[in-house]
C-alpha atoms as a PDB file:
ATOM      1  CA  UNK A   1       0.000   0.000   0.000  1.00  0.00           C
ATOM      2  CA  UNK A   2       2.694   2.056   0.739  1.00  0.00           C
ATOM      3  CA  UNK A   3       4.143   2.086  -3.049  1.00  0.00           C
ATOM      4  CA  UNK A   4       0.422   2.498  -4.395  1.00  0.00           C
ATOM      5  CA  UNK A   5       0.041   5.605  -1.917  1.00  0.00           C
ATOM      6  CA  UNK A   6       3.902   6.877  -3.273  1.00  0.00           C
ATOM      7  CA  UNK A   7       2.701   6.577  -6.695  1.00  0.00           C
ATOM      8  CA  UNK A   8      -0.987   7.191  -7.537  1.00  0.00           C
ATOM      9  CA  UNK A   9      -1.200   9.597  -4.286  1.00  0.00           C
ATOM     10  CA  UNK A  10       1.800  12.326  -4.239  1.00  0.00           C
ATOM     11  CA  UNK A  11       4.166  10.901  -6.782  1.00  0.00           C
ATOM     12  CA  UNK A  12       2.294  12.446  -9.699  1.00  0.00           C
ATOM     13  CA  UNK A  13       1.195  15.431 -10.407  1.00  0.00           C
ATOM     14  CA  UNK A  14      -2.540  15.748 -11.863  1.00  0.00           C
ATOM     15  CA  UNK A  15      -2.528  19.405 -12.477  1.00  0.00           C
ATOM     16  CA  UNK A  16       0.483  19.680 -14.366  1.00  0.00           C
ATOM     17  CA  UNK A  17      -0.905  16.542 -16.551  1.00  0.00           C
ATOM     18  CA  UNK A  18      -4.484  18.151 -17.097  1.00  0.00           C
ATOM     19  CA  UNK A  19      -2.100  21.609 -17.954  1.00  0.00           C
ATOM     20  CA  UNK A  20       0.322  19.880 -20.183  1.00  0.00           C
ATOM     21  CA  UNK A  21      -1.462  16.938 -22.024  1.00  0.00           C
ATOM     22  CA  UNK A  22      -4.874  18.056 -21.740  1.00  0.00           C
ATOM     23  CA  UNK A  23      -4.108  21.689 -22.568  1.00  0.00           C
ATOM     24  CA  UNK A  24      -5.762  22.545 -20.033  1.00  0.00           C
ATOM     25  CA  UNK A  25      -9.097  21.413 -20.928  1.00  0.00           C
ATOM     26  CA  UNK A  26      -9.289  19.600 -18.003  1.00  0.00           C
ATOM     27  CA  UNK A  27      -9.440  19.260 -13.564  1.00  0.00           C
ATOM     28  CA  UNK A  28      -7.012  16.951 -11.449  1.00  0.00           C
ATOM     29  CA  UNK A  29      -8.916  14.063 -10.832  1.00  0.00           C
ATOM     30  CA  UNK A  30      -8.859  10.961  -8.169  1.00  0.00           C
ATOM     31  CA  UNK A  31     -11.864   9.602  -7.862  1.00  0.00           C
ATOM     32  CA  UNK A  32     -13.609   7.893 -10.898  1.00  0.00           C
ATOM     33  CA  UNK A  33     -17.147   9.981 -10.353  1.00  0.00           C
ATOM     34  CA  UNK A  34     -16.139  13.381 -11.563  1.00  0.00           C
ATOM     35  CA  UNK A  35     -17.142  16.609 -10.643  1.00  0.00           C
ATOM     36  CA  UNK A  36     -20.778  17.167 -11.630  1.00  0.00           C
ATOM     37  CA  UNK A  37     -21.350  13.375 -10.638  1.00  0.00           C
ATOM     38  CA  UNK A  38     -23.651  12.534  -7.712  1.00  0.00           C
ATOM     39  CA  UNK A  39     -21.392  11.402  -5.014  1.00  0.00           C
ATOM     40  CA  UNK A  40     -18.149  12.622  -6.088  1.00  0.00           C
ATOM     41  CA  UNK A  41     -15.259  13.154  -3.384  1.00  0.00           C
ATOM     42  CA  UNK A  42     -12.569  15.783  -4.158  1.00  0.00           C
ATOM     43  CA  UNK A  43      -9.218  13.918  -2.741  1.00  0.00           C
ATOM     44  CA  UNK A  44      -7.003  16.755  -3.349  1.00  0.00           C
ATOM     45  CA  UNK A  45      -6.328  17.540  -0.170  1.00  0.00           C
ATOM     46  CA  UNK A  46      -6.019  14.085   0.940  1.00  0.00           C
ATOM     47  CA  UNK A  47      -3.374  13.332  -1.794  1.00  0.00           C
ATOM     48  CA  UNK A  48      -1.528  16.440  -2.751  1.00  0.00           C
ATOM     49  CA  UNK A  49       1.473  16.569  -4.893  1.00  0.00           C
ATOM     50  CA  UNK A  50       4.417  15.613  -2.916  1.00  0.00           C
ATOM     51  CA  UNK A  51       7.358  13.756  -3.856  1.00  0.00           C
ATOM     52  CA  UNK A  52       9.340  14.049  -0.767  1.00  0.00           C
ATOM     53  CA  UNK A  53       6.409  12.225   0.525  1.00  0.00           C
ATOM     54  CA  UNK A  54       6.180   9.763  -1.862  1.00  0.00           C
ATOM     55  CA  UNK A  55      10.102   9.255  -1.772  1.00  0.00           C
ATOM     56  CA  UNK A  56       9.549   8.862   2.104  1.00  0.00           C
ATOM     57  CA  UNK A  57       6.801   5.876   1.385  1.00  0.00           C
ATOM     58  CA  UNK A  58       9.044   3.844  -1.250  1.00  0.00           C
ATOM     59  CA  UNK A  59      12.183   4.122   1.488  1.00  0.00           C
ATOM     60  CA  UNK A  60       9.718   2.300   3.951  1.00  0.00           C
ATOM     61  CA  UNK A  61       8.499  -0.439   1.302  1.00  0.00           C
ATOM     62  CA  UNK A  62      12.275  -1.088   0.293  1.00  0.00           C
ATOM     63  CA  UNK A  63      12.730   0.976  -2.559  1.00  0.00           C
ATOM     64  CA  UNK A  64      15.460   3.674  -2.828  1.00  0.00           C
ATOM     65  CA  UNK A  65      18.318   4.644  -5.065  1.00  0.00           C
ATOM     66  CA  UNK A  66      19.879   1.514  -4.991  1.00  0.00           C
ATOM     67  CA  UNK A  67      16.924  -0.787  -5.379  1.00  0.00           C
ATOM     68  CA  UNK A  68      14.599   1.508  -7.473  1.00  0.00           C
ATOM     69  CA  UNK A  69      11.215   0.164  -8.298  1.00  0.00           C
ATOM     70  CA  UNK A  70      11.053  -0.895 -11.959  1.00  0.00           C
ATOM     71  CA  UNK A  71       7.937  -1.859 -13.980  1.00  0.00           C
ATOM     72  CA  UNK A  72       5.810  -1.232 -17.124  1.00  0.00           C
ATOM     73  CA  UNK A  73       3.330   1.246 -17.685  1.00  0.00           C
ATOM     74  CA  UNK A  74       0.990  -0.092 -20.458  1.00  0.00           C
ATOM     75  CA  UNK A  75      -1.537   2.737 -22.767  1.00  0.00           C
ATOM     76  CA  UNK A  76      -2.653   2.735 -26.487  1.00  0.00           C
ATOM     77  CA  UNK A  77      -2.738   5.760 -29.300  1.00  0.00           C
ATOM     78  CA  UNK A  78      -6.214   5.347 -30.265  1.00  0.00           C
ATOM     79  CA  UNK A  79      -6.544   8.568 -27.789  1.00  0.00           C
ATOM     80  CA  UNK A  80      -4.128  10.990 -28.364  1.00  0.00           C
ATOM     81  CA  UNK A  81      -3.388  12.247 -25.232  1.00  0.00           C
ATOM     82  CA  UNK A  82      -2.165   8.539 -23.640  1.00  0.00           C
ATOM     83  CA  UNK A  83       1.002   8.613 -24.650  1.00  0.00           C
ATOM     84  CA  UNK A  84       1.901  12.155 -23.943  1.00  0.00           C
ATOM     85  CA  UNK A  85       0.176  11.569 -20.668  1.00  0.00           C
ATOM     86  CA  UNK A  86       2.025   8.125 -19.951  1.00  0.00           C
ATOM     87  CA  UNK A  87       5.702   9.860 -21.159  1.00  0.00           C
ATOM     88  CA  UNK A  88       4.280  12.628 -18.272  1.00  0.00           C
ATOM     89  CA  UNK A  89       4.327  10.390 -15.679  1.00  0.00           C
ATOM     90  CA  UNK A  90       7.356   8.764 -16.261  1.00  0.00           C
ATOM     91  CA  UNK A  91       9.150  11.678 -16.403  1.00  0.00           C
ATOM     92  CA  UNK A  92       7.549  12.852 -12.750  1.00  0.00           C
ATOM     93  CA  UNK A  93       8.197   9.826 -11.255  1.00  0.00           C
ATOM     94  CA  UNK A  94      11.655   9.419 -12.301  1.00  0.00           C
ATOM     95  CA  UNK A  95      12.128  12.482  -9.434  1.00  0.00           C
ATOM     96  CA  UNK A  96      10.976  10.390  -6.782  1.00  0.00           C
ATOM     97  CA  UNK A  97      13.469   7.602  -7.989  1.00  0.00           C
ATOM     98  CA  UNK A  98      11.017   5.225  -9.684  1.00  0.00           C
ATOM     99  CA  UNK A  99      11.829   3.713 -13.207  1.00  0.00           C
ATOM    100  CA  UNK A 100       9.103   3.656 -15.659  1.00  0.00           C
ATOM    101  CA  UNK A 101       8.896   1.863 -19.112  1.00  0.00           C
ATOM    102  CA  UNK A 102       6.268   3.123 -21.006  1.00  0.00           C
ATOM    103  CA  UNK A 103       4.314   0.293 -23.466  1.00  0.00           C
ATOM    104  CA  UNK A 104       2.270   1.904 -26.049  1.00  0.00           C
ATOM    105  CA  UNK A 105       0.695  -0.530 -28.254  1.00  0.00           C
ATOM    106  CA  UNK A 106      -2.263  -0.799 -30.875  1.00  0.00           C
ATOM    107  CA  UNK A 107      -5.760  -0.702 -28.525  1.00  0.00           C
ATOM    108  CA  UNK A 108      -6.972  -3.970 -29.932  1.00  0.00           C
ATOM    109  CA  UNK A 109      -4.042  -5.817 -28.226  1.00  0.00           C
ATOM    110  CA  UNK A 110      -4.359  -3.657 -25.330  1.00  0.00           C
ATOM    111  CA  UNK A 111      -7.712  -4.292 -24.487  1.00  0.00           C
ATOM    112  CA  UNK A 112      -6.975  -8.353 -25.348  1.00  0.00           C
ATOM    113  CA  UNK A 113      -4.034  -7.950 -22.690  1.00  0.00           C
ATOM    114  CA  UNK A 114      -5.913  -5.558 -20.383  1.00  0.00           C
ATOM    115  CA  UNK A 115      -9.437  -7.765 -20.424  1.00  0.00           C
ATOM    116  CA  UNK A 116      -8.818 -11.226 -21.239  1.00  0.00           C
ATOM    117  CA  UNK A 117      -4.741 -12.311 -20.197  1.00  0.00           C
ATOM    118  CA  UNK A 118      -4.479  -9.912 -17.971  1.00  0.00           C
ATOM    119  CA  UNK A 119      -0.544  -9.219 -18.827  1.00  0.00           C
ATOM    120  CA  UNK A 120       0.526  -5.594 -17.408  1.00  0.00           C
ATOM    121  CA  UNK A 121       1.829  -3.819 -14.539  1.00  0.00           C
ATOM    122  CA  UNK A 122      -0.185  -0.786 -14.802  1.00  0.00           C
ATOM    123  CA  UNK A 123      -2.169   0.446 -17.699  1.00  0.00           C
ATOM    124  CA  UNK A 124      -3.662   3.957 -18.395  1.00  0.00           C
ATOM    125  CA  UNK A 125      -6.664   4.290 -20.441  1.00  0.00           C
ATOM    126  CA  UNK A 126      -9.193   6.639 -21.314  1.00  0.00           C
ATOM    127  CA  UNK A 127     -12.633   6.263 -19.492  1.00  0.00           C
ATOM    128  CA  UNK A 128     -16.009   7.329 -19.838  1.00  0.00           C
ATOM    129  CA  UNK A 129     -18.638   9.411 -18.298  1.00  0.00           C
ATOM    130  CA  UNK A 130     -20.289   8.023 -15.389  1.00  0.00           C
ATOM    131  CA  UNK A 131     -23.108   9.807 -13.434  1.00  0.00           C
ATOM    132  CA  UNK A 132     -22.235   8.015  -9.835  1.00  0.00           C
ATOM    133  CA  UNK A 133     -20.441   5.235  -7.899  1.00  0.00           C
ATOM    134  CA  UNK A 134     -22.611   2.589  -9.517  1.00  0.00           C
ATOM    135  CA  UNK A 135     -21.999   3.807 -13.013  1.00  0.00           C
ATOM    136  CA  UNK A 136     -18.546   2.578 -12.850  1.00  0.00           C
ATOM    137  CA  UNK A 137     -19.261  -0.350 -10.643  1.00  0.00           C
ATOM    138  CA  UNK A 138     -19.614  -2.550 -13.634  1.00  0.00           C
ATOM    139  CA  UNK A 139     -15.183  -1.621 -13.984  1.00  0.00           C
ATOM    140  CA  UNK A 140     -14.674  -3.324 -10.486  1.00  0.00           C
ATOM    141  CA  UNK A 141     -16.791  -5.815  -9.649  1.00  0.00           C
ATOM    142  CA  UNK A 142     -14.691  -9.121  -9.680  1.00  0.00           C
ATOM    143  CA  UNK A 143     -18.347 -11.609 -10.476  1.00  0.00           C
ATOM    144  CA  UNK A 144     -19.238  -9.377 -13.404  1.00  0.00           C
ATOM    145  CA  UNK A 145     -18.085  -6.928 -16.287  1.00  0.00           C
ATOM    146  CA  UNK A 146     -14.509  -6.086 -17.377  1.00  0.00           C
ATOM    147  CA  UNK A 147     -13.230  -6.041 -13.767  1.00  0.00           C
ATOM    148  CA  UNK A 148     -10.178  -3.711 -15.511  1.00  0.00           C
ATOM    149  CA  UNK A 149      -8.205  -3.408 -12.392  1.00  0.00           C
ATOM    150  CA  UNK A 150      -7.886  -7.463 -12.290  1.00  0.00           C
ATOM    151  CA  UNK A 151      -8.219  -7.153  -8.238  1.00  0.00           C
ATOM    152  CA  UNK A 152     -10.003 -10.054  -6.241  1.00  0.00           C
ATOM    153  CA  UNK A 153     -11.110  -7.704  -3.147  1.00  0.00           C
ATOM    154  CA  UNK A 154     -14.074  -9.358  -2.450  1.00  0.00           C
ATOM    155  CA  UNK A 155     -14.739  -6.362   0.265  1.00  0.00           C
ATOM    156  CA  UNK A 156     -15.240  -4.032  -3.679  1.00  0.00           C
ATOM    157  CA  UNK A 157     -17.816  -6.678  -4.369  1.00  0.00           C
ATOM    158  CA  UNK A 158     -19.951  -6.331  -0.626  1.00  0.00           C
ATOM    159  CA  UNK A 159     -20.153  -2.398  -1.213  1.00  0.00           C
ATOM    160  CA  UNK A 160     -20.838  -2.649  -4.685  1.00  0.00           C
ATOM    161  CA  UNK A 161     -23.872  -4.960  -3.470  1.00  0.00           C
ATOM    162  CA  UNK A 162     -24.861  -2.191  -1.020  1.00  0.00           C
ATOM    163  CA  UNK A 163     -25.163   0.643  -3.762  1.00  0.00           C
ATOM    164  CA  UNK A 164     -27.260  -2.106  -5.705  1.00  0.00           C
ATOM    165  CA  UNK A 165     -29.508  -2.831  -2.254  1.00  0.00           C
ATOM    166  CA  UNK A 166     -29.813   0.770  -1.305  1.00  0.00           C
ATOM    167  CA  UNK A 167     -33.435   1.580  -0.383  1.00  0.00           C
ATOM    168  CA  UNK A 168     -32.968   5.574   0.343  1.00  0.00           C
ATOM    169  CA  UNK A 169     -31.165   8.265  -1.565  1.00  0.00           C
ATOM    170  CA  UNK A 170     -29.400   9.159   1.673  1.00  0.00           C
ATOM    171  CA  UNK A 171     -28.729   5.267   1.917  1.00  0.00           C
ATOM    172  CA  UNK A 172     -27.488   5.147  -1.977  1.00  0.00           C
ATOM    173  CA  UNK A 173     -25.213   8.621  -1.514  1.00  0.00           C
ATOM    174  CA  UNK A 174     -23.369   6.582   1.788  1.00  0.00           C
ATOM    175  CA  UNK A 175     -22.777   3.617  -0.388  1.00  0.00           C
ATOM    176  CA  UNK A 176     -21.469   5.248  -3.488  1.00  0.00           C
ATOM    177  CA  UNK A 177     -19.191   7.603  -0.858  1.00  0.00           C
ATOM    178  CA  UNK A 178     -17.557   4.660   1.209  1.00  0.00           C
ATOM    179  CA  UNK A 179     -17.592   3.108  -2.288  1.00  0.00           C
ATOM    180  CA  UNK A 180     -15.014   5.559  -3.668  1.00  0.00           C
ATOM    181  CA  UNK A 181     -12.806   5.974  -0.169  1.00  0.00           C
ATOM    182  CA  UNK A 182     -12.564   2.331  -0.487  1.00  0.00           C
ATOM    183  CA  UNK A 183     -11.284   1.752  -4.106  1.00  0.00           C
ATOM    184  CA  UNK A 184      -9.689   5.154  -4.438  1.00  0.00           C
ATOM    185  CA  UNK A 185      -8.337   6.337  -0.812  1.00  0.00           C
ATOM    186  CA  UNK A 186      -7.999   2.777   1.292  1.00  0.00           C
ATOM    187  CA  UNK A 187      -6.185   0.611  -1.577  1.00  0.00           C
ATOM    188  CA  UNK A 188      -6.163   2.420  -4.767  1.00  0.00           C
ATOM    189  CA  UNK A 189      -7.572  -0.262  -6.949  1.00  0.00           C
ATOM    190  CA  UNK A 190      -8.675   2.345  -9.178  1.00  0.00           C
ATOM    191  CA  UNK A 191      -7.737   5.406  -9.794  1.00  0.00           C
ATOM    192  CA  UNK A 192      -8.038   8.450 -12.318  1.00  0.00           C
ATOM    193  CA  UNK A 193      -6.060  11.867 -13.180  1.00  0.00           C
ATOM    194  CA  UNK A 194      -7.693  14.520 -14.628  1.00  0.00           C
ATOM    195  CA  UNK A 195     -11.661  14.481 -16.152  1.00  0.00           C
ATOM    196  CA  UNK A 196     -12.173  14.475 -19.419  1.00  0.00           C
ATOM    197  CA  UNK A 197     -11.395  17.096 -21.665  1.00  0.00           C
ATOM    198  CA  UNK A 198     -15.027  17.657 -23.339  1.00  0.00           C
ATOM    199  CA  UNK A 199     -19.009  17.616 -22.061  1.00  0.00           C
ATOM    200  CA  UNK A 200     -21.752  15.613 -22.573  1.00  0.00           C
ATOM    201  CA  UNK A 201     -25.255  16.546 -21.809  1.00  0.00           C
ATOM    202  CA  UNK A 202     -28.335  15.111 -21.469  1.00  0.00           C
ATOM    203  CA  UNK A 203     -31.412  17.629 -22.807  1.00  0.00           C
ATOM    204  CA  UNK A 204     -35.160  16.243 -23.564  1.00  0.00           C
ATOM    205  CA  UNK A 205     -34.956  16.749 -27.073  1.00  0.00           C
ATOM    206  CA  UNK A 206     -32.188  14.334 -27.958  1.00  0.00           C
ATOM    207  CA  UNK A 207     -33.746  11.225 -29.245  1.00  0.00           C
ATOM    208  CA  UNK A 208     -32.498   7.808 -29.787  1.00  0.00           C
ATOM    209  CA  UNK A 209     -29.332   8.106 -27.164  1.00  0.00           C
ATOM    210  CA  UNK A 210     -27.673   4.927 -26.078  1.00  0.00           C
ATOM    211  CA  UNK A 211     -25.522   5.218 -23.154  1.00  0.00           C
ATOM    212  CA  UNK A 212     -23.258   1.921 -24.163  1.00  0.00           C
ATOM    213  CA  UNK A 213     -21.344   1.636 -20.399  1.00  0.00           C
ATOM    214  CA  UNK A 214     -20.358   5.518 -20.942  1.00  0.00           C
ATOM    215  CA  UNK A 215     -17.349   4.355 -23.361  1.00  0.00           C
ATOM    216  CA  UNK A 216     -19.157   5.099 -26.903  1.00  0.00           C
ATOM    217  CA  UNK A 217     -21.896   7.641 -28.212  1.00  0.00           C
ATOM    218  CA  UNK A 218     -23.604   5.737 -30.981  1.00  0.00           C
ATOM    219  CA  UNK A 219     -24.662   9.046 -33.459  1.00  0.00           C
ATOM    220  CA  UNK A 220     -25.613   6.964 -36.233  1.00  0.00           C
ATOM    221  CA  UNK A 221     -28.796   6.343 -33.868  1.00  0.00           C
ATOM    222  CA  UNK A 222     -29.782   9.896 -32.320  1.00  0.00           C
ATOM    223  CA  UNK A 223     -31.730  12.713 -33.519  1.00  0.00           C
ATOM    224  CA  UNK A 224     -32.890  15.893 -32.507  1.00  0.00           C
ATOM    225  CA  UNK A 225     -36.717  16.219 -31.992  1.00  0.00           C
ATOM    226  CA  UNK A 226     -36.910  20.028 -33.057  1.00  0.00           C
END
């Protein structure tokens, strides 16, 4: 946990990414439910930018200048910004002592490695919108859907079940909120940078939208009833 908190915590720096690659088009991000997003929890002053910090963490888990934690950072190019944003974070953590090979490769093969044999160290992809907790459930559960993170927390799948179970807004908001300080905070299964750099909008008079798990807009199908 300590090397997760040195990296994904205060080894990189999610402003200068959203500045940089993003142009800045875009917020520092931890959480998966963005701003806007019905439960979302701002972890920026939680996890600030801090690489004497994160230098301090890696010491205590073994790593230093003469046993520097190695390992492969996998991304595709079928989204610009990827490998800009994956040559970013090597670059930052490099300060903090850590050795980072980036991996970009065609997203066909990524998603076959990501999704079905599972063969990376860490991978950085672009998500989609989600509206809440549950949204991007489907990412994490280990029983059902793409389970991207490849974790077998079985404590992910209980809260997951208690978002599903919820019988009250208030108890739906609690589930979604220990939901993200769980995944993102606690163990950093899953984590993101910045939001995304453009806007979508729901409005009464688009017809025919299909939400496809946030990660395509199908135009071919819609249609404005004006």
């Amino acid at each position: 946990m300590r090397v997760r908190k040195a990296i994904l915590g205060y080894g990189i720096d999610r402003q200068a990414i959203a500045k940089t690659a993003l142009l800045g088009q875009a917020q520092p991000l931890w959480s998966p439910v963005p701003p806007g997003g019905l439960d979302h929890i701002d972890f920026g002053e939680q996890f600030p930018y801090d690489p004497n910090k994160a230098k301090a963490l890696l010491k205590e888990a073994g790593f230093d200048a003469n046993n520097p934690l190695r390992y492969t950072l996998m991304t595709h190019g079928a989204e610009a910004a990827l490998p800009t944003i994956a040559t970013i974070i090597k670059t930052q953590l490099a300060k903090i002592g850590v050795e980072v090979t980036v991996e970009v490769i065609d997203r066909p093969i990524f998603l076959r490695r990501q999704n079905r044999d599972r063969d990376w160290d860490q991978n950085l992809n672009l998500s989609g919108a989600v509206l809440d907790s549950y949204t991007v459930s489907r990412l994490i559960d280990t029983r059902a859907g793409a389970n991207t993170p490849n974790h077998q927390d079985l404590h992910v799948d209980a809260l997951i079940d208690r978002l599903k179970e919820a019988a009250t807004d208030e108890a739906y908001l609690k589930a979604g909120h220990d939901l993200q300080q769980y995944v993102v905070a606690e163990t950093m299964i899953y984590q993101s940078l910045t939001t995304l750099p453009f806007i979508q909008a729901a409005r009464a008079s688009v017809k025919g939208y299909e939400q496809l798990n946030g990660f395509k807009i199908r135009f071919e199908t819609m249609w404005l009833d004006r």
